[in-house]
N, C-alpha and C. Protein backbone atom coordinates (compact mmCIF):
# COMPACT_ATOMS: atom_id res chain seq x y z
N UNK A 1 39.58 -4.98 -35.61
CA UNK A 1 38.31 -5.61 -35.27
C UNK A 1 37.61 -6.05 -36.56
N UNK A 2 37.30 -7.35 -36.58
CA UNK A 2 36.72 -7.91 -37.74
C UNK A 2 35.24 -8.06 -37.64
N UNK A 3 34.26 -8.14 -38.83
CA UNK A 3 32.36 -7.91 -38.72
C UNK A 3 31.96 -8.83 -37.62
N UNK A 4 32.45 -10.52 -37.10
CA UNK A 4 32.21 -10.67 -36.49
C UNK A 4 32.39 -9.99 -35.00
N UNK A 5 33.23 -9.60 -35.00
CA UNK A 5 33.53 -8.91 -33.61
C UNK A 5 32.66 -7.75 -33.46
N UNK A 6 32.67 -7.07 -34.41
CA UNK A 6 31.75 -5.42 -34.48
C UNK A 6 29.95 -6.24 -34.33
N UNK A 7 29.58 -7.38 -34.88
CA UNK A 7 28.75 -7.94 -34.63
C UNK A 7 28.14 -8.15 -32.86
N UNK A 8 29.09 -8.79 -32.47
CA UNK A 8 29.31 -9.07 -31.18
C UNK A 8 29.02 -7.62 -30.69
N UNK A 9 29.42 -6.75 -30.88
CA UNK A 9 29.79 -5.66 -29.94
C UNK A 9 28.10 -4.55 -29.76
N UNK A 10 27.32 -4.78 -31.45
CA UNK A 10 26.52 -4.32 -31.40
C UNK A 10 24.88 -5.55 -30.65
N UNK A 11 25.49 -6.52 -30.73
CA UNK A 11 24.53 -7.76 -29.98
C UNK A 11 25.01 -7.37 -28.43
N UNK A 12 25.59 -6.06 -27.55
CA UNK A 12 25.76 -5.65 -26.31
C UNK A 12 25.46 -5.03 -26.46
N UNK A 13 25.15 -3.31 -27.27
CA UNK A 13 24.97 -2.32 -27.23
C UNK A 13 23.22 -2.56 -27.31
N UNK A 14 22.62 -3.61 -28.13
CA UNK A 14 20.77 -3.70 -28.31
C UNK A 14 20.32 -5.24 -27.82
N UNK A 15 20.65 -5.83 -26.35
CA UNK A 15 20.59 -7.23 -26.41
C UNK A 15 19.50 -7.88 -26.34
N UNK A 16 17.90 -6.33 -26.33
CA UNK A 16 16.85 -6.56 -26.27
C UNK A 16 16.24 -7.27 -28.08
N UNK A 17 16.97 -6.74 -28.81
CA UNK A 17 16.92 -7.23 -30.21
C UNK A 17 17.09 -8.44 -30.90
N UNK A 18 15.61 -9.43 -31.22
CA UNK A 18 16.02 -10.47 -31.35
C UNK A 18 15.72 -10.65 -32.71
N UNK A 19 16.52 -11.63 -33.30
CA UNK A 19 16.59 -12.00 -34.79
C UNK A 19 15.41 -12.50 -35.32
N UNK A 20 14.52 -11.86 -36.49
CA UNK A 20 13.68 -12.40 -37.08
C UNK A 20 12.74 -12.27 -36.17
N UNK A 21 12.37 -11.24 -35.09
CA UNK A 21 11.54 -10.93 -34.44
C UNK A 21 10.52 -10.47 -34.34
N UNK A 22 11.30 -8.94 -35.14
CA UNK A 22 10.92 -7.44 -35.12
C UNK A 22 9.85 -7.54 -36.43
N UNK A 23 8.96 -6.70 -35.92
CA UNK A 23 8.50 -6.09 -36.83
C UNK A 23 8.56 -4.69 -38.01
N UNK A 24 9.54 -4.25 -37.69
CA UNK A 24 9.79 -2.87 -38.26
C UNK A 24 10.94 -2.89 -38.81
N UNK A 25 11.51 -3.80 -39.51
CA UNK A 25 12.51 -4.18 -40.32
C UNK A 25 12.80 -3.13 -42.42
N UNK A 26 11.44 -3.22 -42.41
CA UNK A 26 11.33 -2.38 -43.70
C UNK A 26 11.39 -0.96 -42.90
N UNK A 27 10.60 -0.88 -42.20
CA UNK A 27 10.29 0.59 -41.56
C UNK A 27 12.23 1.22 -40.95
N UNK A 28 12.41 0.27 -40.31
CA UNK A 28 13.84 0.72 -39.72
C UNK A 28 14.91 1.28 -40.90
N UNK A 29 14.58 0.23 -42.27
CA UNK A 29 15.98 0.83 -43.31
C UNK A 29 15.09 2.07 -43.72
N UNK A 30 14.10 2.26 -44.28
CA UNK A 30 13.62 3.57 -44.13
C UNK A 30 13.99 5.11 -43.21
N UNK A 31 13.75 5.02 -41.94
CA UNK A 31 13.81 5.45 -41.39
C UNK A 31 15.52 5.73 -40.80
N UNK A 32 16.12 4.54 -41.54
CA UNK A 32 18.14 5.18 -41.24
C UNK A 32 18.38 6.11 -42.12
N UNK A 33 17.42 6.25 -43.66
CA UNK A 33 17.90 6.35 -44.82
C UNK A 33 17.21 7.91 -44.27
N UNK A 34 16.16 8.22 -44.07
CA UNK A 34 15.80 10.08 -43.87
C UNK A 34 16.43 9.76 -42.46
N UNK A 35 16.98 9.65 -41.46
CA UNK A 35 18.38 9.71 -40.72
C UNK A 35 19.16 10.42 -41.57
N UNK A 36 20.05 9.47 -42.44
CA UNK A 36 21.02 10.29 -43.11
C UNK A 36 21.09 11.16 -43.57
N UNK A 37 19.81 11.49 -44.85
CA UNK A 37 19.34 12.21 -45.34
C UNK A 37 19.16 13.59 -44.36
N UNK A 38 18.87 13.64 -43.65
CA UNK A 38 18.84 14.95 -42.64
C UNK A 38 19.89 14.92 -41.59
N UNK A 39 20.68 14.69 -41.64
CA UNK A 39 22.33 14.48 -41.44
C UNK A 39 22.33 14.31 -40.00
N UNK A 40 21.04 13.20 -39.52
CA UNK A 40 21.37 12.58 -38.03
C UNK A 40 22.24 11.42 -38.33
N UNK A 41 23.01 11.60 -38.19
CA UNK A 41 24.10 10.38 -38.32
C UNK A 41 24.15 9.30 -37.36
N UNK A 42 24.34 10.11 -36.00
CA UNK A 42 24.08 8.80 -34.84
C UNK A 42 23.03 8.24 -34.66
N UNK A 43 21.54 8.69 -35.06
CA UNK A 43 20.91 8.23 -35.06
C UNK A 43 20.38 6.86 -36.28
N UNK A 44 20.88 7.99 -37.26
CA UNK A 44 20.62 6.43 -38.68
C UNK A 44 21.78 4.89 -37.87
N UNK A 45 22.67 5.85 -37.43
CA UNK A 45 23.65 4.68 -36.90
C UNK A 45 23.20 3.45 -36.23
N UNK A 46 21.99 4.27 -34.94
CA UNK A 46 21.74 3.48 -33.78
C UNK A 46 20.42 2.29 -34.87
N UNK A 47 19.88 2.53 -35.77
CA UNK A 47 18.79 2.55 -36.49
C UNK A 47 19.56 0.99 -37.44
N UNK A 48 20.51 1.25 -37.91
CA UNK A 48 21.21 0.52 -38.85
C UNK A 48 21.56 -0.85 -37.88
N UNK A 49 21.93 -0.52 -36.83
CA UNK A 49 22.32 -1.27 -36.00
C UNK A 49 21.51 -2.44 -35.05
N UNK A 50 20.06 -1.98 -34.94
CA UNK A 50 19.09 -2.56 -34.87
C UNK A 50 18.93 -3.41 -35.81
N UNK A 51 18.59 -2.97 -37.51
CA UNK A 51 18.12 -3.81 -38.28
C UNK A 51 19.46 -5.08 -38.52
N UNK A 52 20.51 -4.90 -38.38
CA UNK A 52 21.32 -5.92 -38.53
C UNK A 52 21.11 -6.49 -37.57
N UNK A 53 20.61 -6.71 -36.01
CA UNK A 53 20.33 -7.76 -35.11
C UNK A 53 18.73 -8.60 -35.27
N UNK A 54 17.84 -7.66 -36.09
CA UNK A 54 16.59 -7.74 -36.16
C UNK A 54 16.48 -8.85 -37.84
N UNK A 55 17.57 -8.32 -38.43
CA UNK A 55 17.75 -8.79 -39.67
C UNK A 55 18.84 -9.69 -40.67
N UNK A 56 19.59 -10.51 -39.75
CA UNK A 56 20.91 -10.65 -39.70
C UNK A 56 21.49 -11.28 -41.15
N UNK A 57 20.63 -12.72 -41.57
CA UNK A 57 20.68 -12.40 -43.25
C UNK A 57 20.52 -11.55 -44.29
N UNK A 58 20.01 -10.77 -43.43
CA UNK A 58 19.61 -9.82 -44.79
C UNK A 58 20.70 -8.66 -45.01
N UNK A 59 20.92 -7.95 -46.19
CA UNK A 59 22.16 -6.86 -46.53
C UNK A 59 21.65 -5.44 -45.96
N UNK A 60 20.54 -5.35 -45.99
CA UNK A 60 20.37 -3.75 -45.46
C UNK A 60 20.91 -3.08 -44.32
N UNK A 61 21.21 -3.59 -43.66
CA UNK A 61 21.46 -2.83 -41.88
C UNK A 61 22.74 -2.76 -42.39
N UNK A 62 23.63 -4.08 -42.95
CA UNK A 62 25.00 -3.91 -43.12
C UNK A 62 25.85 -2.60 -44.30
N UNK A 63 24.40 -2.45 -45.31
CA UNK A 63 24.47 -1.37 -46.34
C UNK A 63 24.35 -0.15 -45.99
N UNK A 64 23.31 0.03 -44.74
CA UNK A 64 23.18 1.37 -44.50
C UNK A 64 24.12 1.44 -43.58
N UNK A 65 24.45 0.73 -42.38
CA UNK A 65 25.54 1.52 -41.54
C UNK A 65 26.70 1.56 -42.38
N UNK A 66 27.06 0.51 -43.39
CA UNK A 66 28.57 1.21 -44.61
C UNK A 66 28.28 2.49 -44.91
N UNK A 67 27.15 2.83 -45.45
CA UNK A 67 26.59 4.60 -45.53
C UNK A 67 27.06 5.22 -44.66
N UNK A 68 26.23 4.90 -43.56
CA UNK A 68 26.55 5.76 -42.37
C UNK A 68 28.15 6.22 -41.98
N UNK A 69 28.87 4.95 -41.95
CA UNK A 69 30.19 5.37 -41.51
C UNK A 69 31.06 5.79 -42.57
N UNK A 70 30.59 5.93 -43.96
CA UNK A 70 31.27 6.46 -45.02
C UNK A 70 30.67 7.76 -44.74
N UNK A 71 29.81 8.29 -44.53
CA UNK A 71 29.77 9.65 -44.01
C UNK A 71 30.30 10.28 -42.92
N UNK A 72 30.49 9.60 -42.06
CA UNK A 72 31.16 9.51 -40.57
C UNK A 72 32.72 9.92 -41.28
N UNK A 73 33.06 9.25 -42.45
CA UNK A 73 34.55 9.42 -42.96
C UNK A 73 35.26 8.37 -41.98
N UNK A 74 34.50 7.19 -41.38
CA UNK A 74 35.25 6.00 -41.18
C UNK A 74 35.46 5.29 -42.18
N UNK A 75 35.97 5.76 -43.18
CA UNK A 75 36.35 4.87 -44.63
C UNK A 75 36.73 3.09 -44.15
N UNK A 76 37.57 2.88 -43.01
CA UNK A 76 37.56 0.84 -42.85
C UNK A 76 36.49 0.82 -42.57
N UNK A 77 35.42 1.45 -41.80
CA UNK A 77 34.26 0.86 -41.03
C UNK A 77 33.19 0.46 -42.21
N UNK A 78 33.14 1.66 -42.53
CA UNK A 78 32.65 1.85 -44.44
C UNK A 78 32.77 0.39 -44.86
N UNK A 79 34.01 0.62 -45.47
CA UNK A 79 34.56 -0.20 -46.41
C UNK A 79 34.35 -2.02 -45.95
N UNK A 80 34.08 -2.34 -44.79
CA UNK A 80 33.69 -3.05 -44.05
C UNK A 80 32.39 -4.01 -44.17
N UNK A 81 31.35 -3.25 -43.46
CA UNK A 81 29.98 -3.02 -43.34
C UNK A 81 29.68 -3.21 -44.92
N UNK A 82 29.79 -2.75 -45.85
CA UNK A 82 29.26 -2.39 -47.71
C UNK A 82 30.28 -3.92 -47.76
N UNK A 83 31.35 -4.54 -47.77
CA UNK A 83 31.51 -5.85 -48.16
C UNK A 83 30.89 -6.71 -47.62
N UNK A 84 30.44 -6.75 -46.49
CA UNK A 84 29.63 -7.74 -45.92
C UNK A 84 28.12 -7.71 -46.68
N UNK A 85 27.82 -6.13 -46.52
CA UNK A 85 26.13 -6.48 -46.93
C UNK A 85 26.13 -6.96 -48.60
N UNK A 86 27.57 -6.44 -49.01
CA UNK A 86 27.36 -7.55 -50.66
C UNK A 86 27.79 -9.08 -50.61
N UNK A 87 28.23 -9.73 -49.94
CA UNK A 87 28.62 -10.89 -49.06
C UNK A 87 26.73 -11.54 -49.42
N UNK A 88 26.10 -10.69 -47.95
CA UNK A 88 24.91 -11.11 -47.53
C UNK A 88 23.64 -11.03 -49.07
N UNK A 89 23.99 -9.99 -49.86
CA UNK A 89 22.93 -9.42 -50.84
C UNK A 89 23.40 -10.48 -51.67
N UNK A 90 24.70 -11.50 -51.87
CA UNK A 90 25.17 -12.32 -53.09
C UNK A 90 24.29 -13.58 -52.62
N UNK A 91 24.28 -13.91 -51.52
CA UNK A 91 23.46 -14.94 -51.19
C UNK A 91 21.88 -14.70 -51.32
N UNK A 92 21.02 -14.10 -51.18
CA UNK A 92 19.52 -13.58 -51.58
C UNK A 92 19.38 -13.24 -52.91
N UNK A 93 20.66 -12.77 -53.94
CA UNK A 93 20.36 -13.00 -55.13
C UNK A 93 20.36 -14.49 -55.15
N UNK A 94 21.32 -15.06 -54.97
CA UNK A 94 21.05 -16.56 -55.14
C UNK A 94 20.09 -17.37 -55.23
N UNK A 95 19.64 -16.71 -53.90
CA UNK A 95 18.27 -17.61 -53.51
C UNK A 95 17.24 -17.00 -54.07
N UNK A 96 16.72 -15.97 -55.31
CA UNK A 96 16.16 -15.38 -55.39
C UNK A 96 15.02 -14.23 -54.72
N UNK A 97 16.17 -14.09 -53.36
CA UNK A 97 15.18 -13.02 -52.45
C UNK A 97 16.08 -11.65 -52.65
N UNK A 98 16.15 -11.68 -53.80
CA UNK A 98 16.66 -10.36 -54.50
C UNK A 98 16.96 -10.08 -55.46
N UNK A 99 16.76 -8.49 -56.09
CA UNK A 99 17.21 -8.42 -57.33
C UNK A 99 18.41 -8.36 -57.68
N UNK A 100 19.33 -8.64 -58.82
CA UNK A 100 20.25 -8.54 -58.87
C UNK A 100 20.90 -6.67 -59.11
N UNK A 101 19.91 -6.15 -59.10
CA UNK A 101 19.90 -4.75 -58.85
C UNK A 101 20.48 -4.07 -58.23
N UNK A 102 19.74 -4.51 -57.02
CA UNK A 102 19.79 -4.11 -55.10
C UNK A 102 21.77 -4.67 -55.16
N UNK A 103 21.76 -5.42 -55.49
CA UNK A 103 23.55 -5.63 -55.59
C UNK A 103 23.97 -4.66 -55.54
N UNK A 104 23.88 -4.77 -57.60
CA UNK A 104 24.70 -3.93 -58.41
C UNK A 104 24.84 -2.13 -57.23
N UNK A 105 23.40 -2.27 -56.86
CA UNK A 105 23.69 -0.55 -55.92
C UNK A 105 24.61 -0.74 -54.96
N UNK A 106 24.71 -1.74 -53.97
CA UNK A 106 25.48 -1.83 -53.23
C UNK A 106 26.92 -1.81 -53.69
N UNK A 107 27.23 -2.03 -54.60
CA UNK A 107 28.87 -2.40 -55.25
C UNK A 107 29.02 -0.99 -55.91
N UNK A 108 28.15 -0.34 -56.46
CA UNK A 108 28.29 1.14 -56.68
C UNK A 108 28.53 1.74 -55.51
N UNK A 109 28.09 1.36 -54.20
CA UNK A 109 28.42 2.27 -53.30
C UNK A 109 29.84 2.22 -53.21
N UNK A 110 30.60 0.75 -52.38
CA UNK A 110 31.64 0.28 -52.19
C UNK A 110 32.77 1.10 -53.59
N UNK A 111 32.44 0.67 -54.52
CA UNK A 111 33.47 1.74 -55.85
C UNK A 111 33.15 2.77 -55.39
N UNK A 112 32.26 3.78 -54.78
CA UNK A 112 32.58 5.20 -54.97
C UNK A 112 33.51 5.38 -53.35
N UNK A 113 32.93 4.87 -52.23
CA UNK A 113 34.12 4.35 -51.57
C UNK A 113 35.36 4.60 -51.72
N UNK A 114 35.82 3.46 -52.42
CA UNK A 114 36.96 2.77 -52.53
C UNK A 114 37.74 4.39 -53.29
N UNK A 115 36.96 4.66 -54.23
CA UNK A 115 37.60 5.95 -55.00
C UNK A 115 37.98 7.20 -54.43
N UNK A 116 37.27 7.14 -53.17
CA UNK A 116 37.70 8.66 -52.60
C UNK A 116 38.92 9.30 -52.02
């Protein structure tokens, strides 16, 4: 199953979620991140999954559920999710709706990843 398809699958699981809608877009990656942090996993999951329908250019939803399922120890799902949201984060550096920072973290994630 390829991101578009896993895309698809989570646009059934939240079809109340519309793009560029929501208001709680900062609040949601927040709130996946103490998810994880207190080791609700399905929940940062369900959380991550929102902001990628709520947020669909943007890299965060796709960064934190790579988190998520690298904790899950779905290393493809992982490995997945963290190429796309650097995919999505290469284009907003571009356009300058990002630092080239926020990358560089994301590609640190993906290498520690890739290393395990």
């Amino acid at each position: 199953m390829d991101i578009s398809d896993r895309i698809e699958q989570i646009k059934k699981e939240y079809p109340q979620i519309r793009p560029f809608e929501e208001e709680d877009d900062i609040e949601w990656w927040n709130e996946g991140l103490d998810f994880i942090e207190a080791g609700k996993l399905n929940e940062a999951e369900e959380t991550f999954k929102k902001l990628i329908l709520a947020q669909p250019n943007h890299s965060d939803g796709f960064n934190g559920l790579g988190m998520v399922y690298a904790k899950k120890a779905d290393k493809p799902a992982a490995e997945m999710f963290l190429r796309e949201a650097i995919a999505r984060a290469e284009k907003m550096v571009a356009n300058g709706d990002m630092d080239i920072e926020c990358l560089q973290m994301i590609h640190t994630d993906l290498d520690r990843l890739l290393s395990e």
